[in-house]
C-alpha atoms as a PDB file:
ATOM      1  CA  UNK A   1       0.000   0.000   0.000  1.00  0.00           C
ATOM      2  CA  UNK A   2       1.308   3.439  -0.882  1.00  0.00           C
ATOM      3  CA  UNK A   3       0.821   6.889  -2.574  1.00  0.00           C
ATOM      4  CA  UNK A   4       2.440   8.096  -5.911  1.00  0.00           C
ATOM      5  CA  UNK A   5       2.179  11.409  -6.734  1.00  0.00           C
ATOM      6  CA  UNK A   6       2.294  11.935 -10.321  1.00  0.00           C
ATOM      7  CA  UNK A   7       5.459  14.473 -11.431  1.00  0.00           C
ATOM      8  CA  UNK A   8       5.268  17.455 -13.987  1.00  0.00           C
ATOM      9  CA  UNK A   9       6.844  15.599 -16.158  1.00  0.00           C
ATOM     10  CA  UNK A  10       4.301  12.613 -16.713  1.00  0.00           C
ATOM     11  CA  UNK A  11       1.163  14.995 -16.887  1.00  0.00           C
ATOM     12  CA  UNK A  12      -0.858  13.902 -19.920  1.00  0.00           C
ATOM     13  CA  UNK A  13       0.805  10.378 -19.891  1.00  0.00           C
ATOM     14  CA  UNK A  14      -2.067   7.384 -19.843  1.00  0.00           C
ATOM     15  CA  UNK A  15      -2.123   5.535 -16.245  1.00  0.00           C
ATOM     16  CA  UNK A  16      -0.705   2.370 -17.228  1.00  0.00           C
ATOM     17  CA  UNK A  17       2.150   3.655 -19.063  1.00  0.00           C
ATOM     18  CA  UNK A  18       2.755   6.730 -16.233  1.00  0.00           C
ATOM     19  CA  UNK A  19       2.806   3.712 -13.355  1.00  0.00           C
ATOM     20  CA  UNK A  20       4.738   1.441 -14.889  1.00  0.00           C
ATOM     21  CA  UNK A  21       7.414   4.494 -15.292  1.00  0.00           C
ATOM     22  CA  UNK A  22       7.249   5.493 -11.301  1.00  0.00           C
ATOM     23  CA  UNK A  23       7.493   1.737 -10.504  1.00  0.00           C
ATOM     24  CA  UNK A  24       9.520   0.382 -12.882  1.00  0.00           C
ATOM     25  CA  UNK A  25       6.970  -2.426 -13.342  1.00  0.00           C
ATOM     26  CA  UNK A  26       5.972  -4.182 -16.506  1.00  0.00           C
ATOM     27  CA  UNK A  27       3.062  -2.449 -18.642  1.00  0.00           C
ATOM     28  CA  UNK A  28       1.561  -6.003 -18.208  1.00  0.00           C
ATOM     29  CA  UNK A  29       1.725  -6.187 -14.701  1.00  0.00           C
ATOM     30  CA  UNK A  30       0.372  -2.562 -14.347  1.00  0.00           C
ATOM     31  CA  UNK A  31      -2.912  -3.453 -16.223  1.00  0.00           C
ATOM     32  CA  UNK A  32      -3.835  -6.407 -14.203  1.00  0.00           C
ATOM     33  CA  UNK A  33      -3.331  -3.948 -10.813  1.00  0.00           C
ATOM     34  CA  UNK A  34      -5.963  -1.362 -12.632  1.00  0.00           C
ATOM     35  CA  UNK A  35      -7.838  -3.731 -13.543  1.00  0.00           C
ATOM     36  CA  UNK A  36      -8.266  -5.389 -10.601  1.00  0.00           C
ATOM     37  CA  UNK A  37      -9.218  -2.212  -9.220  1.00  0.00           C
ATOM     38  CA  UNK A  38      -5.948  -2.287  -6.896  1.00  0.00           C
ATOM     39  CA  UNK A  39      -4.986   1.503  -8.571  1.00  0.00           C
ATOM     40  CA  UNK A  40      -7.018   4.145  -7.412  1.00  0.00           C
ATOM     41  CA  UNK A  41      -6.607   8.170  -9.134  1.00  0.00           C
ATOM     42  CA  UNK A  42      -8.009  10.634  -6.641  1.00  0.00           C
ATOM     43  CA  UNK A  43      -9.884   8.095  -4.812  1.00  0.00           C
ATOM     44  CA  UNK A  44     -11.698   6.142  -7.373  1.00  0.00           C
ATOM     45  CA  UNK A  45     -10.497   3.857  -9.841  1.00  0.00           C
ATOM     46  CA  UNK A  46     -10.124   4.225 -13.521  1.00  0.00           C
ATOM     47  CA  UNK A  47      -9.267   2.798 -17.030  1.00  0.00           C
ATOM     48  CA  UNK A  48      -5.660   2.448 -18.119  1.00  0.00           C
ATOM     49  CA  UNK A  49      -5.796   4.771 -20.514  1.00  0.00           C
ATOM     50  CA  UNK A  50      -6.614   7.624 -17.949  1.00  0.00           C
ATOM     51  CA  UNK A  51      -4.726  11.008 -18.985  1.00  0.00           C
ATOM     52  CA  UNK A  52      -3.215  11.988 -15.503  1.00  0.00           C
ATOM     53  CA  UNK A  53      -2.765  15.385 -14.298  1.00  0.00           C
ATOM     54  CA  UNK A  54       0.702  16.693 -12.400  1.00  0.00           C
ATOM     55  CA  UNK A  55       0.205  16.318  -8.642  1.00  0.00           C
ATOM     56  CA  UNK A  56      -2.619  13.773  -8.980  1.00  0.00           C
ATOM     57  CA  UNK A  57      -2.786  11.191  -6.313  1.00  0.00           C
ATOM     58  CA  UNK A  58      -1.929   7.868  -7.222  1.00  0.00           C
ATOM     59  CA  UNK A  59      -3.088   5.240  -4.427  1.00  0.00           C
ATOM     60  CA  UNK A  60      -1.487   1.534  -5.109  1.00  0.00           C
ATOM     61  CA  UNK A  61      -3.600  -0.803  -2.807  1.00  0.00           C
ATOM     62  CA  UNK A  62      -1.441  -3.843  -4.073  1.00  0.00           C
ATOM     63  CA  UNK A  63       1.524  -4.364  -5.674  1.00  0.00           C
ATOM     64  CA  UNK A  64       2.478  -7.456  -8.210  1.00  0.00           C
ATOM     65  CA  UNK A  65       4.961  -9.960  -6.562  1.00  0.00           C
ATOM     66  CA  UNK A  66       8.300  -9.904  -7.266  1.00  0.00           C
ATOM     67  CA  UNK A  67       9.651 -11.362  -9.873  1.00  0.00           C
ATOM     68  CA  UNK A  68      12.808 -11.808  -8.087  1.00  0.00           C
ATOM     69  CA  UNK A  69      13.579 -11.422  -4.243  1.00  0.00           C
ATOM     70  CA  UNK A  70      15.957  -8.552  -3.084  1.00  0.00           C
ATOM     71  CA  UNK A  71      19.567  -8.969  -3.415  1.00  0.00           C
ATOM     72  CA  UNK A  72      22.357  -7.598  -1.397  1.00  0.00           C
ATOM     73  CA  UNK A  73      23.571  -3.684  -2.523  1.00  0.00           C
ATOM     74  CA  UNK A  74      25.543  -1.234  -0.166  1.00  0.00           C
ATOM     75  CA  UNK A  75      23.020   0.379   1.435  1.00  0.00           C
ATOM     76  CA  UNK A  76      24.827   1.529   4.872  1.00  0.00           C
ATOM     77  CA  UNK A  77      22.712  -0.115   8.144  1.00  0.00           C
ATOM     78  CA  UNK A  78      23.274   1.250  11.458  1.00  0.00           C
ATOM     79  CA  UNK A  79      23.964  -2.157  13.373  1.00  0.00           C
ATOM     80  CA  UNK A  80      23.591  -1.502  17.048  1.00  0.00           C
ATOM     81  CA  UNK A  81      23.611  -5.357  18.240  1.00  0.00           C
ATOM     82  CA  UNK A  82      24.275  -8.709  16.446  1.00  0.00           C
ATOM     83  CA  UNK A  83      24.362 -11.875  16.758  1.00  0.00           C
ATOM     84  CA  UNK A  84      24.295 -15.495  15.560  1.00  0.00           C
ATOM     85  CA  UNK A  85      20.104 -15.051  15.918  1.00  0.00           C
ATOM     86  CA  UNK A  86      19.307 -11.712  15.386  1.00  0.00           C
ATOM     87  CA  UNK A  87      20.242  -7.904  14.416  1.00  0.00           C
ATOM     88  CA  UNK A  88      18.929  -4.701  15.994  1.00  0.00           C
ATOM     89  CA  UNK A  89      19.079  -1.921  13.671  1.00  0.00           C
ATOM     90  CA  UNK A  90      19.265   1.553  13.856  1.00  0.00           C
ATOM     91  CA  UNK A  91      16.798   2.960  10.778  1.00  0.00           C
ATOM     92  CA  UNK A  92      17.325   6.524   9.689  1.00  0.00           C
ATOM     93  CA  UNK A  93      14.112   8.516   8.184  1.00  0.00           C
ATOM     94  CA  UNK A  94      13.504   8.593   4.749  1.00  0.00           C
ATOM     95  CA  UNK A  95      14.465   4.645   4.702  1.00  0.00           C
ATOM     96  CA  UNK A  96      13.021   2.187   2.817  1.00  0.00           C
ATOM     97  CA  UNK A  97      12.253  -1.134   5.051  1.00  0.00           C
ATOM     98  CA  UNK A  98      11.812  -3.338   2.077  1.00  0.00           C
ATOM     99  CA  UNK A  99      11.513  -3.180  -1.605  1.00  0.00           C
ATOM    100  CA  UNK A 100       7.863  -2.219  -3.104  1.00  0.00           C
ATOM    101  CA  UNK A 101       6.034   0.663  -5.544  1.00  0.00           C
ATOM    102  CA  UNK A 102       8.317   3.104  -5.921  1.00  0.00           C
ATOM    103  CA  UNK A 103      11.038   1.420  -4.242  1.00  0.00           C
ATOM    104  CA  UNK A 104      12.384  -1.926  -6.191  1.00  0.00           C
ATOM    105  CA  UNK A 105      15.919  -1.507  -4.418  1.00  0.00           C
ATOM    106  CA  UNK A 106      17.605   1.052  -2.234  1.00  0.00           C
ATOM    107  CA  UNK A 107      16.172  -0.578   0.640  1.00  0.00           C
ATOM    108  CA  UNK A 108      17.368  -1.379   4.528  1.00  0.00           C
ATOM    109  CA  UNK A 109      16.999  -5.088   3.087  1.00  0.00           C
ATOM    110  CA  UNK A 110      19.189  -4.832   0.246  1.00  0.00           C
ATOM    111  CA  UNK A 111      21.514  -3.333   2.897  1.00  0.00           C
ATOM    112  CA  UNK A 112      21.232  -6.015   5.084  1.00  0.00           C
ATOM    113  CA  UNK A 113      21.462  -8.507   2.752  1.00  0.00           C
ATOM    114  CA  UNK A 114      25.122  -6.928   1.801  1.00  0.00           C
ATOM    115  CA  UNK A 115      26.118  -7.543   5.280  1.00  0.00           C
ATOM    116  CA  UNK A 116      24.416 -10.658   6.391  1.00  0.00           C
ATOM    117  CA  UNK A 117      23.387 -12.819   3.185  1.00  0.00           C
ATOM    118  CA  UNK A 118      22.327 -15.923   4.976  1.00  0.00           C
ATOM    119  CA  UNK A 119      18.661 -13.582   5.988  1.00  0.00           C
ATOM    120  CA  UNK A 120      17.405 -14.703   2.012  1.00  0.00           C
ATOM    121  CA  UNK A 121      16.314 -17.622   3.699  1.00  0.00           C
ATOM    122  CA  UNK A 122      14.570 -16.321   6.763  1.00  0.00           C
ATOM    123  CA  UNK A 123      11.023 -15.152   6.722  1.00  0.00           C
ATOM    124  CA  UNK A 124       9.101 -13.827   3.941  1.00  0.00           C
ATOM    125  CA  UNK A 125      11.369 -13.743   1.064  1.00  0.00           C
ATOM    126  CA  UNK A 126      10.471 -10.872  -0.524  1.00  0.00           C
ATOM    127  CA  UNK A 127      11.020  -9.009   2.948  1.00  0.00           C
ATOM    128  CA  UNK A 128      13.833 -11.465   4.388  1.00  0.00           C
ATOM    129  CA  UNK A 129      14.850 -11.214   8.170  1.00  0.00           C
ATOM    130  CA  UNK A 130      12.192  -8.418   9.269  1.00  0.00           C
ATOM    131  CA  UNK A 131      10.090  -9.376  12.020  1.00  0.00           C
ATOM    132  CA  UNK A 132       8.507  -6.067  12.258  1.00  0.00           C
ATOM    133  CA  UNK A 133       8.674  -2.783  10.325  1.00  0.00           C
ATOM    134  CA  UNK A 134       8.800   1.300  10.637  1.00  0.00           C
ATOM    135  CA  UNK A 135       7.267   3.680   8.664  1.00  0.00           C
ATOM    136  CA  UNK A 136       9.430   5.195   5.626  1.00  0.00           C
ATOM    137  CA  UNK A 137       9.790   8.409   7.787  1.00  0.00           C
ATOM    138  CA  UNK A 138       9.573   6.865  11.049  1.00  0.00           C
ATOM    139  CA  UNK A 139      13.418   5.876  12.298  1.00  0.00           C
ATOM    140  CA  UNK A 140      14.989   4.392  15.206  1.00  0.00           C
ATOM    141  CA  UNK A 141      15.309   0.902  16.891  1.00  0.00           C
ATOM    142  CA  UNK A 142      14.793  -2.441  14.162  1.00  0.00           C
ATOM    143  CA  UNK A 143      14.780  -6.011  14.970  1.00  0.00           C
ATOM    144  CA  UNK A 144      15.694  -8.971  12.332  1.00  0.00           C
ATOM    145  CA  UNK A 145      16.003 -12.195  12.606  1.00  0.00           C
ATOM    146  CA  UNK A 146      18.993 -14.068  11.044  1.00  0.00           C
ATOM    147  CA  UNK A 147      17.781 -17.556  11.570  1.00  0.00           C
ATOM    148  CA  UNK A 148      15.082 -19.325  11.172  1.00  0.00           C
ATOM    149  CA  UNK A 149      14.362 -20.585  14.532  1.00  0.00           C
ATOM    150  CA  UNK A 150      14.771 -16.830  15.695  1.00  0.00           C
ATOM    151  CA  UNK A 151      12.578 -15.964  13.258  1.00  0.00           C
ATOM    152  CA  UNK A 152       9.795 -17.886  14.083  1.00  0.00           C
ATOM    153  CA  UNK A 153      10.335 -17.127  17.868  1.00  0.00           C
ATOM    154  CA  UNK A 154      10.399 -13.971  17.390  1.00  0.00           C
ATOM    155  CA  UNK A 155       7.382 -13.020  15.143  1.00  0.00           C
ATOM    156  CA  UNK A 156       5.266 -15.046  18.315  1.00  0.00           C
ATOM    157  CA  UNK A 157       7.067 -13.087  20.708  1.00  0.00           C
ATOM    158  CA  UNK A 158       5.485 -10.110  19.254  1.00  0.00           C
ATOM    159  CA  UNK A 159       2.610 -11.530  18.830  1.00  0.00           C
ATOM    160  CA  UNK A 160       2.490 -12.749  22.011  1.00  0.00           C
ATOM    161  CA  UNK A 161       3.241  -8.894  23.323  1.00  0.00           C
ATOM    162  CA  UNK A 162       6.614  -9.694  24.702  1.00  0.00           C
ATOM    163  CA  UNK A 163       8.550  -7.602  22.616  1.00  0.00           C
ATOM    164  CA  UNK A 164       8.466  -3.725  24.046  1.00  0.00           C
ATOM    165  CA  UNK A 165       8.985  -1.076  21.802  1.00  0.00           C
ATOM    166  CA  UNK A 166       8.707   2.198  23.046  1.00  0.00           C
ATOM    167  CA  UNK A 167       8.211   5.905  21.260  1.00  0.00           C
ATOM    168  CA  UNK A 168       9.135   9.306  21.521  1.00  0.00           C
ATOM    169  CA  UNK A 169       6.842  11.580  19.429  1.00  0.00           C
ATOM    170  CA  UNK A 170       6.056  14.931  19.384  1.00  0.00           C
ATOM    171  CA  UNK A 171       2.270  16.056  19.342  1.00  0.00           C
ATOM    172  CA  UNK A 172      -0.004  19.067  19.061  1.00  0.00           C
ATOM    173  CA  UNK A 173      -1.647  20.129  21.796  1.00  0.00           C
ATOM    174  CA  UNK A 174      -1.755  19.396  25.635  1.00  0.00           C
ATOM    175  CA  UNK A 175      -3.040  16.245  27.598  1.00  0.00           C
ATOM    176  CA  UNK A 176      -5.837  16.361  30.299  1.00  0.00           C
ATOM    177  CA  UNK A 177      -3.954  13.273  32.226  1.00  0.00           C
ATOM    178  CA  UNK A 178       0.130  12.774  32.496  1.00  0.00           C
ATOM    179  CA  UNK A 179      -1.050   8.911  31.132  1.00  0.00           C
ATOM    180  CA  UNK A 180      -3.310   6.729  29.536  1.00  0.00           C
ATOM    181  CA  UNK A 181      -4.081   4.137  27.329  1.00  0.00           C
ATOM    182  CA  UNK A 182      -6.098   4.724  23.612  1.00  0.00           C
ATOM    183  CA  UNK A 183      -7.865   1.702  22.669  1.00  0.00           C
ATOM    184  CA  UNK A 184      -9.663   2.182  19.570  1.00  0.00           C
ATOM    185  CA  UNK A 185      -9.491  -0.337  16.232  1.00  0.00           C
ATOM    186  CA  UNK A 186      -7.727   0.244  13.251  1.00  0.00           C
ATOM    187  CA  UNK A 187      -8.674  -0.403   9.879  1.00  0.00           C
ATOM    188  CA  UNK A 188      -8.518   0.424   6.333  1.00  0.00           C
ATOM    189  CA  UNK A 189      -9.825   4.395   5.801  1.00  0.00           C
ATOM    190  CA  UNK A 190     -13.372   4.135   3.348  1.00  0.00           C
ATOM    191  CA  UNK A 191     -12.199   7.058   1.658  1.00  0.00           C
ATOM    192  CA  UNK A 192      -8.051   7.027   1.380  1.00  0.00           C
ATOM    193  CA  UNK A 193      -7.046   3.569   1.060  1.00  0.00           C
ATOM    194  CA  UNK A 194      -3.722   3.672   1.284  1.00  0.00           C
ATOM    195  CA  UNK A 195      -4.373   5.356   4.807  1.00  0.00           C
ATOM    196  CA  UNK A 196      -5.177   3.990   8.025  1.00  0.00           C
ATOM    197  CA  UNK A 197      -8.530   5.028  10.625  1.00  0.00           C
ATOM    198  CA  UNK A 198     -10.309   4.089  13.766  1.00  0.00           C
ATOM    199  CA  UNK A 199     -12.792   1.883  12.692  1.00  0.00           C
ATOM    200  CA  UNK A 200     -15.251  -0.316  14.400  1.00  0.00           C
ATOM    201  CA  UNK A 201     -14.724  -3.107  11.854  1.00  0.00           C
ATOM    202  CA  UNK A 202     -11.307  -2.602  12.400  1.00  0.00           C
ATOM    203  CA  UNK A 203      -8.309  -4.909  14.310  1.00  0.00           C
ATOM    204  CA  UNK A 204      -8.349  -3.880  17.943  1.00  0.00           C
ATOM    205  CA  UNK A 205      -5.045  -1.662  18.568  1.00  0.00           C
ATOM    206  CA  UNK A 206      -3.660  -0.463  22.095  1.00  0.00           C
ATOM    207  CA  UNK A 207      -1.440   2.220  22.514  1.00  0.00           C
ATOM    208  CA  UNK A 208       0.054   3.535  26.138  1.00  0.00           C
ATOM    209  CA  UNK A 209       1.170   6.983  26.541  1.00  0.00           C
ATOM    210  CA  UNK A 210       3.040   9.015  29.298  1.00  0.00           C
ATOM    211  CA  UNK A 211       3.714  12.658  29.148  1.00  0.00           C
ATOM    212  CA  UNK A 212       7.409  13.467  28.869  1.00  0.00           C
ATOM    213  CA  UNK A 213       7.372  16.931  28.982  1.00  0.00           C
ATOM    214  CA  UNK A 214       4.810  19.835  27.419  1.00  0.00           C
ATOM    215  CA  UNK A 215       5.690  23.121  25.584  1.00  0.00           C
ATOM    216  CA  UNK A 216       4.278  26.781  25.175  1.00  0.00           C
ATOM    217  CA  UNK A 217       5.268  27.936  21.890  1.00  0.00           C
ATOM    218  CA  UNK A 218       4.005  26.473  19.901  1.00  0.00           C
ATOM    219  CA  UNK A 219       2.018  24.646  22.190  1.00  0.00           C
ATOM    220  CA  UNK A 220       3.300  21.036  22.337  1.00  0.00           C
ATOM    221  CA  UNK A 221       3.992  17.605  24.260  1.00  0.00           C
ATOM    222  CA  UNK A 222       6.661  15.027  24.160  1.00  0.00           C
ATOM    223  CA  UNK A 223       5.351  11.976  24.587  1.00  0.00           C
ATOM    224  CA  UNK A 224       6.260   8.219  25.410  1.00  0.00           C
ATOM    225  CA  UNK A 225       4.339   5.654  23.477  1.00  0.00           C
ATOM    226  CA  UNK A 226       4.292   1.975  23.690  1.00  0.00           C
ATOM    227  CA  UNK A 227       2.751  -0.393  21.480  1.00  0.00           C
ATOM    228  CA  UNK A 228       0.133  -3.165  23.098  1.00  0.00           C
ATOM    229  CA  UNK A 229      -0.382  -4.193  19.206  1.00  0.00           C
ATOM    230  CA  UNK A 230       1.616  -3.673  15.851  1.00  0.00           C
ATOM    231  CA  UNK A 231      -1.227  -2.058  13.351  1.00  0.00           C
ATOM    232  CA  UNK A 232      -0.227  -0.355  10.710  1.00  0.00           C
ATOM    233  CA  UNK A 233       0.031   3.244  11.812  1.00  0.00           C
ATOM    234  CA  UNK A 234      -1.175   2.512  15.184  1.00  0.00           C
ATOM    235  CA  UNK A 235       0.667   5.344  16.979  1.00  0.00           C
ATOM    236  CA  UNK A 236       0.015   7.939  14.233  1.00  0.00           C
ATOM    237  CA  UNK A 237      -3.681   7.221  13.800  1.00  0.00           C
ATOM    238  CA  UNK A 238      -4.139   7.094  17.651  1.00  0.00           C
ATOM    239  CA  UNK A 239      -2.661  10.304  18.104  1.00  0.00           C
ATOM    240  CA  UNK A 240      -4.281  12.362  15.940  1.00  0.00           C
ATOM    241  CA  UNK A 241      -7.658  10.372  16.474  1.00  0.00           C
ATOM    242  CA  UNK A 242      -7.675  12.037  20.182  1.00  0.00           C
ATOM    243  CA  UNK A 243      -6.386  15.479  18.756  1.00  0.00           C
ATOM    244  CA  UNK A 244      -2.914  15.207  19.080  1.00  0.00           C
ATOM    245  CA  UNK A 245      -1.719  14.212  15.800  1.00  0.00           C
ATOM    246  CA  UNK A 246       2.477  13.530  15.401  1.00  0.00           C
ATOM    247  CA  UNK A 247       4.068  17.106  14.529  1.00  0.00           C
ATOM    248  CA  UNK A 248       5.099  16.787  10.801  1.00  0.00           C
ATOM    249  CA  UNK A 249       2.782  14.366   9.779  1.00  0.00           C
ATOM    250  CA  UNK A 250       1.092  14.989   6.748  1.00  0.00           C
ATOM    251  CA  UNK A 251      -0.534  12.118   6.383  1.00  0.00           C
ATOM    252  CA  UNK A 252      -3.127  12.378   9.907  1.00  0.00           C
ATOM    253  CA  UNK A 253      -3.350  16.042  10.079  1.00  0.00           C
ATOM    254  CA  UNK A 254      -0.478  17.040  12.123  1.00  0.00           C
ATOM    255  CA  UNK A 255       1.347  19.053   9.185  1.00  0.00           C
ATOM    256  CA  UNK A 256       0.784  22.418  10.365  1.00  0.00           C
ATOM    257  CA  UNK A 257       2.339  26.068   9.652  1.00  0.00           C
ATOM    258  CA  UNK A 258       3.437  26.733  13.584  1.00  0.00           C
ATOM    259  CA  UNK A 259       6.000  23.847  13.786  1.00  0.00           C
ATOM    260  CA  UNK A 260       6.774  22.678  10.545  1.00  0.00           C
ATOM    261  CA  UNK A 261       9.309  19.493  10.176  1.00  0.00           C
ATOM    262  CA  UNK A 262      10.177  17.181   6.977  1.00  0.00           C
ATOM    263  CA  UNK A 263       9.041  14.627   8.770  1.00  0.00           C
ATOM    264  CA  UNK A 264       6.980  12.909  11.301  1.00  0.00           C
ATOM    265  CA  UNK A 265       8.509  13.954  15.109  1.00  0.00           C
ATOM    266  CA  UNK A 266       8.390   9.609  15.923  1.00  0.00           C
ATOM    267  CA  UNK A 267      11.470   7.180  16.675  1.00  0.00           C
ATOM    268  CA  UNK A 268      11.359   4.295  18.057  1.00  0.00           C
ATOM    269  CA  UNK A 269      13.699   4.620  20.795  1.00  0.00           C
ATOM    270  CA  UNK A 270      13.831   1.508  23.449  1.00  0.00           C
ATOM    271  CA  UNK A 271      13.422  -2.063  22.430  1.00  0.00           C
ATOM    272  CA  UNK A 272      13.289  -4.836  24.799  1.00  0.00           C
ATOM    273  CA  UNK A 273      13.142  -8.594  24.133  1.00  0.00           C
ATOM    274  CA  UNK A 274      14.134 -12.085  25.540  1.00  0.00           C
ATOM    275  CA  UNK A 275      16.702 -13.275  23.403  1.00  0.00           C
ATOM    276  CA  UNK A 276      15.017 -16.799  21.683  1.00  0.00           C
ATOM    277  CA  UNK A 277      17.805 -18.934  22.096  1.00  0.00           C
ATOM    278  CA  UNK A 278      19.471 -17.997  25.259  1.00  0.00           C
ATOM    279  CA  UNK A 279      16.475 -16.251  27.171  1.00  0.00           C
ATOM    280  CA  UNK A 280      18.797 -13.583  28.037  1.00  0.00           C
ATOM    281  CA  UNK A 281      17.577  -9.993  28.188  1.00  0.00           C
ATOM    282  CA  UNK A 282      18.505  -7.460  25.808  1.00  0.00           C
ATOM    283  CA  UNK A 283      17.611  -4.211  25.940  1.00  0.00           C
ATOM    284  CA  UNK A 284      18.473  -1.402  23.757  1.00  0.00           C
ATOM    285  CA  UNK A 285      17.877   2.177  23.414  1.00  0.00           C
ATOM    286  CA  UNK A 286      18.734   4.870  20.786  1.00  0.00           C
ATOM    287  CA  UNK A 287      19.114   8.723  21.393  1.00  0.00           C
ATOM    288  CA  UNK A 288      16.793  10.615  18.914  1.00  0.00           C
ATOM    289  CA  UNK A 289      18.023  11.914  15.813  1.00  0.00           C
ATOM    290  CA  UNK A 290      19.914  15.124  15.362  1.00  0.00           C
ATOM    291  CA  UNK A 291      17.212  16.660  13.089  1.00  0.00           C
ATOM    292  CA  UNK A 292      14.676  15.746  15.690  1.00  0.00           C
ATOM    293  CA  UNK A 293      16.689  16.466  19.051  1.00  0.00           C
ATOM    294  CA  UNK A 294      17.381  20.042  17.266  1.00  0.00           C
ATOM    295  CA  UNK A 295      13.609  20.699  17.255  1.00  0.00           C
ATOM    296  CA  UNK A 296      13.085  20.092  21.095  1.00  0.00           C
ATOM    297  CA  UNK A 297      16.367  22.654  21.531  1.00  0.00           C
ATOM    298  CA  UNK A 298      14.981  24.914  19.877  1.00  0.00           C
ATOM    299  CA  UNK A 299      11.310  24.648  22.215  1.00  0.00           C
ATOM    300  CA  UNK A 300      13.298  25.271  25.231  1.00  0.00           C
ATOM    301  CA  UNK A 301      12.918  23.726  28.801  1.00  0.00           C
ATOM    302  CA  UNK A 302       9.110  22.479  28.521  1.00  0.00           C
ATOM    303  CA  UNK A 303       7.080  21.523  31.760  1.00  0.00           C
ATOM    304  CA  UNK A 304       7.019  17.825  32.810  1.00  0.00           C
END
């Protein structure tokens, strides 16, 4: 699932044609997507041969499967912890997990597949060694698995809500309690389908929160989050569902003229697992970004 938006230079160009250009898929492959109704233009799907305008929306709600799996390229990874089981990963923003639309290499994957080959046969292979993901523009703390065995163990731990991972994100607005809990379900948005929403029909979704500190001008809060469940865009769609959407997020109204950032104010900061072979426990935490720890200079002292 993801968003294209169609560049200057591709305005007039017929869908199929424009998309398999921005994706570097095959014409053929493009068609079946549109018509399967997997290619939405402004919201609604249309025929191939749709003339696109510049800066139309382009929402991909499937992608065709690889014709190859990823291979190893020099991406640089941020390794904070290996071993003969696993890898924690520091991921910057702007960072690729895996290869997909709009991304067929590049990716923390290839990268990791450069370092640690044996991961091709762990997991899914198009996505080889990830047991869970970030956001594009979300960075900080990563776990992969480079065995099997791990892998497996892993991907229940998580499931089984023994894995912590922690937040820090920046929000609008100020809390009414220091901590909480927003339990709400998440599930495909009716009208952007590439996006995420509170829905009743949706998975249930926990998220805990504790006030870090609050600021005047503009008139923020750093917060800690903690994921009960792993939805897709479970902290950002919380947020902003109880008014407090992540400062520089575009995508769940937090992109807004008073603070305005390149990116989502959300890293994933402290991890915490038992270790699947040796039950040992590792913990690991990673200092937020300079581009990020810049913006809470710049606030000043804040109130806890």
């Amino acid at each position: 699932m993801s968003e294209l938006a169609v560049p200057g230079t591709l305005a007039g160009e017929r869908l199929d044609r424009a998309l398999a250009l921005l994706t570097g898929w095959s014409r053929a492959e493009v068609a079946r997507l549109i018509d399967d109704g997997a290619v939405l233009v402004g919201g609604r799907p249309v025929a191939k041969s749709h003339r696109l305008e510049a800066g139309a929306l382009v929402e991909l709600l499937s992608e065709p499967p690889p014709d190859r799996p990823p291979g190893p390229e020099p991406v640089p990874v941020d390794i904070r912890y290996a071993d003969d089981d696993l890898v924690v990963v520091s991921k910057p923003a702007g960072l690729v997990v895996h290869p997909g639309a709009g991304h067929p290499d590049g990716t923390l994957v290839n990268g990791l597949l450069e370092r640690f080959p044996e991961i091709a046969g762990v997991g899914d292979p198009a996505r080889p060694g990830i047991v869970h993901r970030l956001d594009r523009d979300t960075s900080g703390l990563m776990l992969v698995a480079r065995s099997l065995p791990a892998y497996d163990a892993l991907v229940a731990a998580l499931a089984r809500r023994e894995i912590d991972r922690r937040y820090l994100a920046l929000v609008w607005g100020r809390f009414d309690a220091p901590r909480g809990v927003i339990d709400a379900p998440i599930g495909r948005s009716p009208t952007r389908r590439t996006r995420m929403a509170i829905r009743d029909e949706g998975r249930a979704a926990r998220t805990s929160y504790e006030v870090r500190a609050a600021f005047d001008d503009p008139t923020v809060t750093l917060v800690e989050c903690r994921l009960e469940t792993g939805r897709t865009h479970q902290l950002r769609v919380h947020l902003s569902a109880v008014q407090h959407a992540v400062v520089g997020d575009a995508a769940y109204r937090g992109d807004r003229a008073a603070l305005r950032l390149d990116r989502p104010f959300l890293h994933a900061y402290r991890l915490d697992l038992t270790h699947p072979t040796t039950g040992q426990h590792l913990g690991f935490e990673d200092p937020l970004p300079a581009e990020l720890a810049s913006v809470l200079d710049g606030l000043g002292a804040g109130s806890g």
